[in-house]
C-alpha atoms as a PDB file:
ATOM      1  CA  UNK A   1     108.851  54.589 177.677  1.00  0.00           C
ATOM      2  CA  UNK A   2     109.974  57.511 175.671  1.00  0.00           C
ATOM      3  CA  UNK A   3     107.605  59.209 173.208  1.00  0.00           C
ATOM      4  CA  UNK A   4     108.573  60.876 170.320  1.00  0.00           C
ATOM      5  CA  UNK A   5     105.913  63.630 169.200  1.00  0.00           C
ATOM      6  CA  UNK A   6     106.613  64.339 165.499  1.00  0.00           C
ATOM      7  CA  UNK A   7     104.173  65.807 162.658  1.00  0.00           C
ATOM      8  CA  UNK A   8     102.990  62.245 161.044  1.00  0.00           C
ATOM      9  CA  UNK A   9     104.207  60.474 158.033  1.00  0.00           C
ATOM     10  CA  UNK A  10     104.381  62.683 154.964  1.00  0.00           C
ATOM     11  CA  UNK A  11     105.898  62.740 151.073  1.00  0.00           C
ATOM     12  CA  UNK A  12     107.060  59.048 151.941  1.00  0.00           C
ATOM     13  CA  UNK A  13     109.240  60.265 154.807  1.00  0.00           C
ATOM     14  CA  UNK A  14     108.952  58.518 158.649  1.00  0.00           C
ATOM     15  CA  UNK A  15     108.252  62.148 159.168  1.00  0.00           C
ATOM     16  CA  UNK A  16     108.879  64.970 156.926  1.00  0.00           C
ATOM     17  CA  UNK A  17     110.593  66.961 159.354  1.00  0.00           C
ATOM     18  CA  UNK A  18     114.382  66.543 159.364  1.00  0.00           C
ATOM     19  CA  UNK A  19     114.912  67.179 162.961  1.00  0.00           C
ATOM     20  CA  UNK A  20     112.101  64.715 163.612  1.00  0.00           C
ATOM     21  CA  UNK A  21     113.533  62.020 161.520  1.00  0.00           C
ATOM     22  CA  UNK A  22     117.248  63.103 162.816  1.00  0.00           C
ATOM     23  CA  UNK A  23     115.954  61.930 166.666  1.00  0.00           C
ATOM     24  CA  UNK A  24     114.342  58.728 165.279  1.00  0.00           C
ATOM     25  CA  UNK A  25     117.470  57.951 163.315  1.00  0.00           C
ATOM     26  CA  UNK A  26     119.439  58.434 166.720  1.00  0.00           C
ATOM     27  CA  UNK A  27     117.003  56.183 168.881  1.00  0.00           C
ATOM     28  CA  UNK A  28     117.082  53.069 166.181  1.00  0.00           C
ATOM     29  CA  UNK A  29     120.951  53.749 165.233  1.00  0.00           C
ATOM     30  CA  UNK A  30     121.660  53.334 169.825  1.00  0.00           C
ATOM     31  CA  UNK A  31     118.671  50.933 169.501  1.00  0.00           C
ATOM     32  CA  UNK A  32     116.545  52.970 172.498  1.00  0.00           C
ATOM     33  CA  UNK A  33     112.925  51.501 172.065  1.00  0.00           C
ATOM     34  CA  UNK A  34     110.637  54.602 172.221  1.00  0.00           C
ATOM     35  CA  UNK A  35     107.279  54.945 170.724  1.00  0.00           C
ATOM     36  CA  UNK A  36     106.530  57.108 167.776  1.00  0.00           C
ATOM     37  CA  UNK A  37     103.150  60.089 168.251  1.00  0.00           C
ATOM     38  CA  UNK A  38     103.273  61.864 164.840  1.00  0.00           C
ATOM     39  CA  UNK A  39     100.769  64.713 164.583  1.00  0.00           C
ATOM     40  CA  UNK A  40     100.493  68.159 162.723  1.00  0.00           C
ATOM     41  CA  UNK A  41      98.932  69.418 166.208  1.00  0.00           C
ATOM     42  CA  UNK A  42     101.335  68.269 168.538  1.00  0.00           C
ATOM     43  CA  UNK A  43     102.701  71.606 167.693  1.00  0.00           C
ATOM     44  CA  UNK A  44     100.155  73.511 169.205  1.00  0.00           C
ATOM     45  CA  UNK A  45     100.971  71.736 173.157  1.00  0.00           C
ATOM     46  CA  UNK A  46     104.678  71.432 172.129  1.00  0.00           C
ATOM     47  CA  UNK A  47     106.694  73.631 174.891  1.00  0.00           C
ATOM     48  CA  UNK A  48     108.514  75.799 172.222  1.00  0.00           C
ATOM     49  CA  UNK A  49     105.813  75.657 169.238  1.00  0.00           C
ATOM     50  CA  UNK A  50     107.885  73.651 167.029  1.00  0.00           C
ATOM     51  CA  UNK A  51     108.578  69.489 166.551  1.00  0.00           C
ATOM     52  CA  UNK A  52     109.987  67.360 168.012  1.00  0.00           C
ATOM     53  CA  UNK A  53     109.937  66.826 171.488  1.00  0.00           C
ATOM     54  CA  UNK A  54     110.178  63.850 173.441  1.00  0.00           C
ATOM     55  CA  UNK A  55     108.369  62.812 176.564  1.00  0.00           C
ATOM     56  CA  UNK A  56     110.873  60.573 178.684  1.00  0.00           C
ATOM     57  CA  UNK A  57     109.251  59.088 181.424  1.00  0.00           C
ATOM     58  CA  UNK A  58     107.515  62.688 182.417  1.00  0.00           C
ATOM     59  CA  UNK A  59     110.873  64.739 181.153  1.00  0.00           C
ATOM     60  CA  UNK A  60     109.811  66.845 178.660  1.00  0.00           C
ATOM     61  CA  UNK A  61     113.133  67.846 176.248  1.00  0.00           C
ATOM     62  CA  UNK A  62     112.294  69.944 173.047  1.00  0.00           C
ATOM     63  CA  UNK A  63     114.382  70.553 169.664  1.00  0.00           C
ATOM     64  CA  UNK A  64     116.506  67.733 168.271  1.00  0.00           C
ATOM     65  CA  UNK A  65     120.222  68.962 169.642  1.00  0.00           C
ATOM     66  CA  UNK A  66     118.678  68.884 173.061  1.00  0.00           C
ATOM     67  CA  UNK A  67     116.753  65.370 172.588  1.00  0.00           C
ATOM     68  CA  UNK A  68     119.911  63.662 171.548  1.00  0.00           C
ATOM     69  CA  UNK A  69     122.161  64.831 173.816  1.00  0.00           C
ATOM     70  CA  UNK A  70     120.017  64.238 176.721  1.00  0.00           C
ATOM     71  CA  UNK A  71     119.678  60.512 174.964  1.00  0.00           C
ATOM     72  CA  UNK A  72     122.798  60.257 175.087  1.00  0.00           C
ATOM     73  CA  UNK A  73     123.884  61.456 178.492  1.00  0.00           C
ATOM     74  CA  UNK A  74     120.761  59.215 179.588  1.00  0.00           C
ATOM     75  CA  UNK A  75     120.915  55.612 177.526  1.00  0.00           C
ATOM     76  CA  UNK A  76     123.769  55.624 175.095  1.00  0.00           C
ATOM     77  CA  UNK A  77     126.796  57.295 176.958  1.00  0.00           C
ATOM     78  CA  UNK A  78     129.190  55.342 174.944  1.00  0.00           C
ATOM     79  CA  UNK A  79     127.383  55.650 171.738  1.00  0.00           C
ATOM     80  CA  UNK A  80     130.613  57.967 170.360  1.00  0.00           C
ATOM     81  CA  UNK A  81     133.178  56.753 172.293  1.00  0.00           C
ATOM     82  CA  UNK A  82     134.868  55.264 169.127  1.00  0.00           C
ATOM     83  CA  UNK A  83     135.569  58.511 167.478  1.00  0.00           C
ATOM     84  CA  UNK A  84     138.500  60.713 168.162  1.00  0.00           C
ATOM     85  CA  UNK A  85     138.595  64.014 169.709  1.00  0.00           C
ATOM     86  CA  UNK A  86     139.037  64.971 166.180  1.00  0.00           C
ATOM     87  CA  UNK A  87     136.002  63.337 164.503  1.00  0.00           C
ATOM     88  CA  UNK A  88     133.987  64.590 167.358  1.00  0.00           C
ATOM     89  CA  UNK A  89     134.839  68.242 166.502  1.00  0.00           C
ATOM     90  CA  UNK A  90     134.162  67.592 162.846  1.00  0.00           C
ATOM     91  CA  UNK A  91     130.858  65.761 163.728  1.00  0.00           C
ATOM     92  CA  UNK A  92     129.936  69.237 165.676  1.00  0.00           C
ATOM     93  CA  UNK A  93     130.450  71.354 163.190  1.00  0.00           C
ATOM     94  CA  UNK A  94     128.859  68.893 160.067  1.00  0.00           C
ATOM     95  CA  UNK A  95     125.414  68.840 162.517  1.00  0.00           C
ATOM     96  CA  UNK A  96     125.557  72.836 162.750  1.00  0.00           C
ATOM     97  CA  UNK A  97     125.816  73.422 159.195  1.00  0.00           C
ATOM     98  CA  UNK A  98     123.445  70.520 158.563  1.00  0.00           C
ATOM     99  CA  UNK A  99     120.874  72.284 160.614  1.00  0.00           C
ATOM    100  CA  UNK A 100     121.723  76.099 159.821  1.00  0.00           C
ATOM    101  CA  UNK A 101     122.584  75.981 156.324  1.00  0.00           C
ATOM    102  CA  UNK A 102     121.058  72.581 154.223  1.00  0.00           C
ATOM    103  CA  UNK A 103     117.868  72.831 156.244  1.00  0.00           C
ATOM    104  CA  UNK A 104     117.169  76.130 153.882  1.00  0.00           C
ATOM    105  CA  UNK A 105     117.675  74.436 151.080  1.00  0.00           C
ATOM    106  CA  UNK A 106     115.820  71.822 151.958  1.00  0.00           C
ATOM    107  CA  UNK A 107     112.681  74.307 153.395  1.00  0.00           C
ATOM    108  CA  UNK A 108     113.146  76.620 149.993  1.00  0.00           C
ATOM    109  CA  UNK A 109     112.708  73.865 147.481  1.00  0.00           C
ATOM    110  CA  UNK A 110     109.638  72.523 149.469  1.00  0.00           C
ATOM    111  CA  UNK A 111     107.842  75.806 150.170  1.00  0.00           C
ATOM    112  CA  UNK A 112     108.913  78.539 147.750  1.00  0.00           C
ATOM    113  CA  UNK A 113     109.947  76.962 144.743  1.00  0.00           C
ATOM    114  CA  UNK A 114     106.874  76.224 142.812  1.00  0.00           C
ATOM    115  CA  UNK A 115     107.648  72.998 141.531  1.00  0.00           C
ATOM    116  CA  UNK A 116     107.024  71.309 144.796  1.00  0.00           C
ATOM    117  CA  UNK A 117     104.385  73.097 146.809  1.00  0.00           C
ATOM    118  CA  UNK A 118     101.362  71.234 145.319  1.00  0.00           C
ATOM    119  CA  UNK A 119     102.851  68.109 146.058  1.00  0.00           C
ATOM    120  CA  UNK A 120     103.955  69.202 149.660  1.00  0.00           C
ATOM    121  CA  UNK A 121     100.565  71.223 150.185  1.00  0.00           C
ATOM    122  CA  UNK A 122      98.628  68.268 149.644  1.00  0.00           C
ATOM    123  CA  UNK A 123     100.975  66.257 151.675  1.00  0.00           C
ATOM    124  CA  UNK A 124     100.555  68.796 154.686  1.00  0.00           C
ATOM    125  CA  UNK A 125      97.227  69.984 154.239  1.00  0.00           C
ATOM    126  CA  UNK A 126      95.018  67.652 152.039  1.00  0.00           C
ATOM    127  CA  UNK A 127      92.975  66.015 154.320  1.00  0.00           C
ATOM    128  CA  UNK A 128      92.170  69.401 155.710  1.00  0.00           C
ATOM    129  CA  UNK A 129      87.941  70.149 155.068  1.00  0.00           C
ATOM    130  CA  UNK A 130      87.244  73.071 152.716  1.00  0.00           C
ATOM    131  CA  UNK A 131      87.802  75.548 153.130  1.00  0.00           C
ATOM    132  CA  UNK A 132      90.661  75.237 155.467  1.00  0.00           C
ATOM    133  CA  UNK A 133      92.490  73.276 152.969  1.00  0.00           C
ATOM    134  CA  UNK A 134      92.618  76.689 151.031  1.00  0.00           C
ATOM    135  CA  UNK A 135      93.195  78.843 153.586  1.00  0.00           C
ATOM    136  CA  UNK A 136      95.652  77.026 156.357  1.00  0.00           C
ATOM    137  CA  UNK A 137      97.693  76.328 153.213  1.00  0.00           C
ATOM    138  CA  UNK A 138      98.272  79.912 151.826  1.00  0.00           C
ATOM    139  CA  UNK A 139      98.702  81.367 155.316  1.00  0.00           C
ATOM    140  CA  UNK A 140     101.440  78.557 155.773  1.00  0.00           C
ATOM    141  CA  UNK A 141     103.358  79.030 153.112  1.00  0.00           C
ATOM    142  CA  UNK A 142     103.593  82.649 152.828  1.00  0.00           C
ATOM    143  CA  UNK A 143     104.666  82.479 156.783  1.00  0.00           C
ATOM    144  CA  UNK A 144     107.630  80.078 155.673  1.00  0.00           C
ATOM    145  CA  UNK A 145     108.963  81.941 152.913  1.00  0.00           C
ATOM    146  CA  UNK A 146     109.035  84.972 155.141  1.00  0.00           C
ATOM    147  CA  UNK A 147     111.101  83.363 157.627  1.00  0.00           C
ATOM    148  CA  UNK A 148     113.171  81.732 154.180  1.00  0.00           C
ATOM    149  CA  UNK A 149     113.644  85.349 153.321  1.00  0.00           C
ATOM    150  CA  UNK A 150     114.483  86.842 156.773  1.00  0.00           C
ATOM    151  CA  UNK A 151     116.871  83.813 157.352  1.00  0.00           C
ATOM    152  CA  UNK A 152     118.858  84.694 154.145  1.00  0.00           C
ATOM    153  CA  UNK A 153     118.279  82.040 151.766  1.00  0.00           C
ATOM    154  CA  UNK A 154     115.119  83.271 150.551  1.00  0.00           C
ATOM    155  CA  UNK A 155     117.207  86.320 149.142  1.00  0.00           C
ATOM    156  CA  UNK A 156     119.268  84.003 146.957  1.00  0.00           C
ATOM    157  CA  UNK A 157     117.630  82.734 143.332  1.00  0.00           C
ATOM    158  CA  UNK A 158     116.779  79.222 142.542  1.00  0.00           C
ATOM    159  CA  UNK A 159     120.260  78.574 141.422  1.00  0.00           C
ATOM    160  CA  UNK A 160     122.470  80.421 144.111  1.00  0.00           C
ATOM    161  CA  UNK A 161     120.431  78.232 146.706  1.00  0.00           C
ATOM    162  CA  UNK A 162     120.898  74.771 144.769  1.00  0.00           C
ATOM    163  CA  UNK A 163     124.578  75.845 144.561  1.00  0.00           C
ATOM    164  CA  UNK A 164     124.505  76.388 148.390  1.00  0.00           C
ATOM    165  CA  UNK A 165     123.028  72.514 148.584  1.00  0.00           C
ATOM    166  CA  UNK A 166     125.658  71.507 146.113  1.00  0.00           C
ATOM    167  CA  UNK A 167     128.516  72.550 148.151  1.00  0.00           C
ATOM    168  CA  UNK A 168     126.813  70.522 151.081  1.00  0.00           C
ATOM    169  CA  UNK A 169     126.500  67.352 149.221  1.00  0.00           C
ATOM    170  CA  UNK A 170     129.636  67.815 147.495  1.00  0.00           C
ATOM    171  CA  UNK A 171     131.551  67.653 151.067  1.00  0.00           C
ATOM    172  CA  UNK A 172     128.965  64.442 152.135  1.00  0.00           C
ATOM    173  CA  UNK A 173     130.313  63.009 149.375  1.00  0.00           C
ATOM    174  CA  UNK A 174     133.730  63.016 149.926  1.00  0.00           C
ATOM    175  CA  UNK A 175     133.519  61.993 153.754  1.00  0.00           C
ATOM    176  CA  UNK A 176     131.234  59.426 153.629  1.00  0.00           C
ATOM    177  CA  UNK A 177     132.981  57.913 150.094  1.00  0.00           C
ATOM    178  CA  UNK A 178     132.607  54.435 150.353  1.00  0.00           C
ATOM    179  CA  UNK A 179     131.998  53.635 153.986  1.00  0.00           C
ATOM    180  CA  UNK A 180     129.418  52.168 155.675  1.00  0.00           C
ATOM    181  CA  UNK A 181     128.820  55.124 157.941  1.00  0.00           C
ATOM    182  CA  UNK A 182     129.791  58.571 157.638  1.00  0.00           C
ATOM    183  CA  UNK A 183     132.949  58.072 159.899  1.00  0.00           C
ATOM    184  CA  UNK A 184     134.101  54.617 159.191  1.00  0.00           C
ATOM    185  CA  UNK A 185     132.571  50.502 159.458  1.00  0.00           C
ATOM    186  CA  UNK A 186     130.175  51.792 163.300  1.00  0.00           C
ATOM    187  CA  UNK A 187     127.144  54.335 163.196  1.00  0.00           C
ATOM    188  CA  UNK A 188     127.720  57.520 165.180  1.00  0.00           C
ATOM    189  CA  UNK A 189     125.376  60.154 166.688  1.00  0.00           C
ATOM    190  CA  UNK A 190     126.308  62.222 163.593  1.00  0.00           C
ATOM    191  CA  UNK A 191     124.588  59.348 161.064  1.00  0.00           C
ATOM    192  CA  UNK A 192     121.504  60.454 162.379  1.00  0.00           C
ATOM    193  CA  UNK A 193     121.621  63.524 161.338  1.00  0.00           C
ATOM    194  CA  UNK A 194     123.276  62.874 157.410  1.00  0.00           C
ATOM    195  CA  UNK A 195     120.910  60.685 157.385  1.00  0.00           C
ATOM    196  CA  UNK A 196     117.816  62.295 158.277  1.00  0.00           C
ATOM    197  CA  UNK A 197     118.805  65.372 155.867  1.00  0.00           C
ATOM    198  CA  UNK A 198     119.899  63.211 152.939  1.00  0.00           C
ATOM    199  CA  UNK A 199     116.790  61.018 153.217  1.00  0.00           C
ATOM    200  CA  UNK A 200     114.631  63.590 153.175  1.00  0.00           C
ATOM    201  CA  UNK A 201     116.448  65.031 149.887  1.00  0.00           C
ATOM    202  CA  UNK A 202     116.655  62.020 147.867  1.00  0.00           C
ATOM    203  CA  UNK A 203     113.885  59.309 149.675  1.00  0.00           C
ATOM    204  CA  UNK A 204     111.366  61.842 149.568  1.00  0.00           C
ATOM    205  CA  UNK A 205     108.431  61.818 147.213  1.00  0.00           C
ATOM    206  CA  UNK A 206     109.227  64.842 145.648  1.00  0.00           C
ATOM    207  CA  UNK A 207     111.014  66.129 142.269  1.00  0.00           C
ATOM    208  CA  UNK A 208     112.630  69.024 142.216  1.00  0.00           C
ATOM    209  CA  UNK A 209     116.067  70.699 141.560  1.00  0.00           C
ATOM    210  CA  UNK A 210     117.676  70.216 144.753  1.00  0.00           C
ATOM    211  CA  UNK A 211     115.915  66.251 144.713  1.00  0.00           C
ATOM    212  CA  UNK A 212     117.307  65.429 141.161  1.00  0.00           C
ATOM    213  CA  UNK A 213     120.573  66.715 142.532  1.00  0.00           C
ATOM    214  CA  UNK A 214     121.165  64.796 145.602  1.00  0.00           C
ATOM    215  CA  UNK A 215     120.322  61.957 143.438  1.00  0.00           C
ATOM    216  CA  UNK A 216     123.401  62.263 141.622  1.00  0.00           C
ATOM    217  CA  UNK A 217     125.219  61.150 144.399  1.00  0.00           C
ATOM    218  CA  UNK A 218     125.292  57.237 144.173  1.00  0.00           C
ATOM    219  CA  UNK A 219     127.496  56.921 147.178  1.00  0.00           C
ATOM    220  CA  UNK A 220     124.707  59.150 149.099  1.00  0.00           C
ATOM    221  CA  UNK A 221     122.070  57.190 147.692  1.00  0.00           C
ATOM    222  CA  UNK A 222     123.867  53.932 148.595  1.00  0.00           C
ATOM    223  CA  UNK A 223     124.503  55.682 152.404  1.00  0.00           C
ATOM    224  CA  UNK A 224     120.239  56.468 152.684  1.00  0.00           C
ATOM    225  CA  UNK A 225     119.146  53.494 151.444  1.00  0.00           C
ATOM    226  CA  UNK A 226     121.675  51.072 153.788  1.00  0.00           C
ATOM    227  CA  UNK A 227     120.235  52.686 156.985  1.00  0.00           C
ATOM    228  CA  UNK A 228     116.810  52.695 155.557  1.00  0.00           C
ATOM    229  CA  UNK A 229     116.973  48.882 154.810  1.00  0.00           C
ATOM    230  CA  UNK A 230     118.496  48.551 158.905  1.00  0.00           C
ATOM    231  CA  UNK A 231     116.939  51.104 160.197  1.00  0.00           C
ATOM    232  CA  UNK A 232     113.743  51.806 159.512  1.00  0.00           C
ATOM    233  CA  UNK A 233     112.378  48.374 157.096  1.00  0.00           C
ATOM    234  CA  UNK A 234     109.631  47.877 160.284  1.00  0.00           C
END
């Protein structure tokens, strides 16, 4: 049985981790049963420090990319097989700037834009005993936005970032249009991800600039809640 350690359920997400959510996406879009081990401290055993990881029968694979490709080599070789050489590229390079680029965004609005850290830090750290739940918090947070900063986005203002995000959902918008999935009528590896990063911009229990944003999208709205009603309704 594969085991999928992620951080726990958090601001109404499966996990509030997008590379967490964009492995469990995968395994229920190639229907691969696994089991589910969500846990803030999973990061302290996890082989690179960071979530998620999946245990596959004793092989250990870390950091989404990784997990799904290995899933893929492993139980769902064919997953892809109906996109062209073409889409495949395109899928590539959509996951990379997914992962490099929107996951900023995403990590900015949450952690250094004030509108949303009390609602994240008592998401993350609430049920922390004082006076860790001061403590762990502040030490968190100013971590993040140092890596925000040192990444890039951190140097941008509020509006320079949400016009990053726009660009990003602006292009989502126009592939997916109406379909069913983001390449045509049959999931691919690369719904996973859209999903996952979409899901946790518009399902999330948050409200913020980039969240009312993404919510403007009704065809992206439409695309998070279809998979969410298949995908994840158990």
């Amino acid at each position: 049985m594969i085991t999928l350690y992620g951080f726990g359920p958090g601001l109404g997400m499966y996990d509030p981790s997008p590379f967490v959510l964009k492995v469990a996406a995968f395994l229920r879009l190639a229907n691969i049963d696994y089991r589910y081990n969500g846990n803030v401290n999973h990061l302290f055993k996890a082989p690179k420090k960071k979530l998620p990881f999946i245990n596959d029968n004793g092989t250990i694979v870390c950091d989404s990319t990784f997990i799904i490709s290995h899933l893929k080599n492993r139980y769902a070789s064919n997953f892809d097989s109906h996109l062209s050489a073409e889409q495949q590229a395109a899928a590539t390079l959509i996951n990379k700037s997914l992962d490099e680029s929107f996951y900023w965004c995403l990590v900015y609005f949450r952690w250094v834009d004030h509108n949303s850290w009390p609602t994240v830090k008592n998401a993350l750290f609430g049920k922390l005993p004082f006076p860790l739940s001061t403590i762990v918090p502040l030490i968190a947070r100013r971590g993040v936005t140092k890596q925000v900063y040192q990444q890039g986005t951190g140097r941008h203002n509020k509006e320079e970032v949400l016009s990053i995000a726009r660009q990003t959902l602006d292009a989502l918008s126009v592939m997916i249009g109406k379909n069913r999935f983001c390449l045509g009528d049959q999931p691919s590896s690369l719904d996973a991800t859209v999903y996952a990063f979409l899901a946790e911009a518009i399902l999330a229990t948050l409200n913020n600039d980039l969240t009312r944003l993404a919510r403007q999208y009704s065809n992206l709205n439409d695309y998070c809640q279809r998979i969410q009603q298949q995908y994840f309704a158990n």
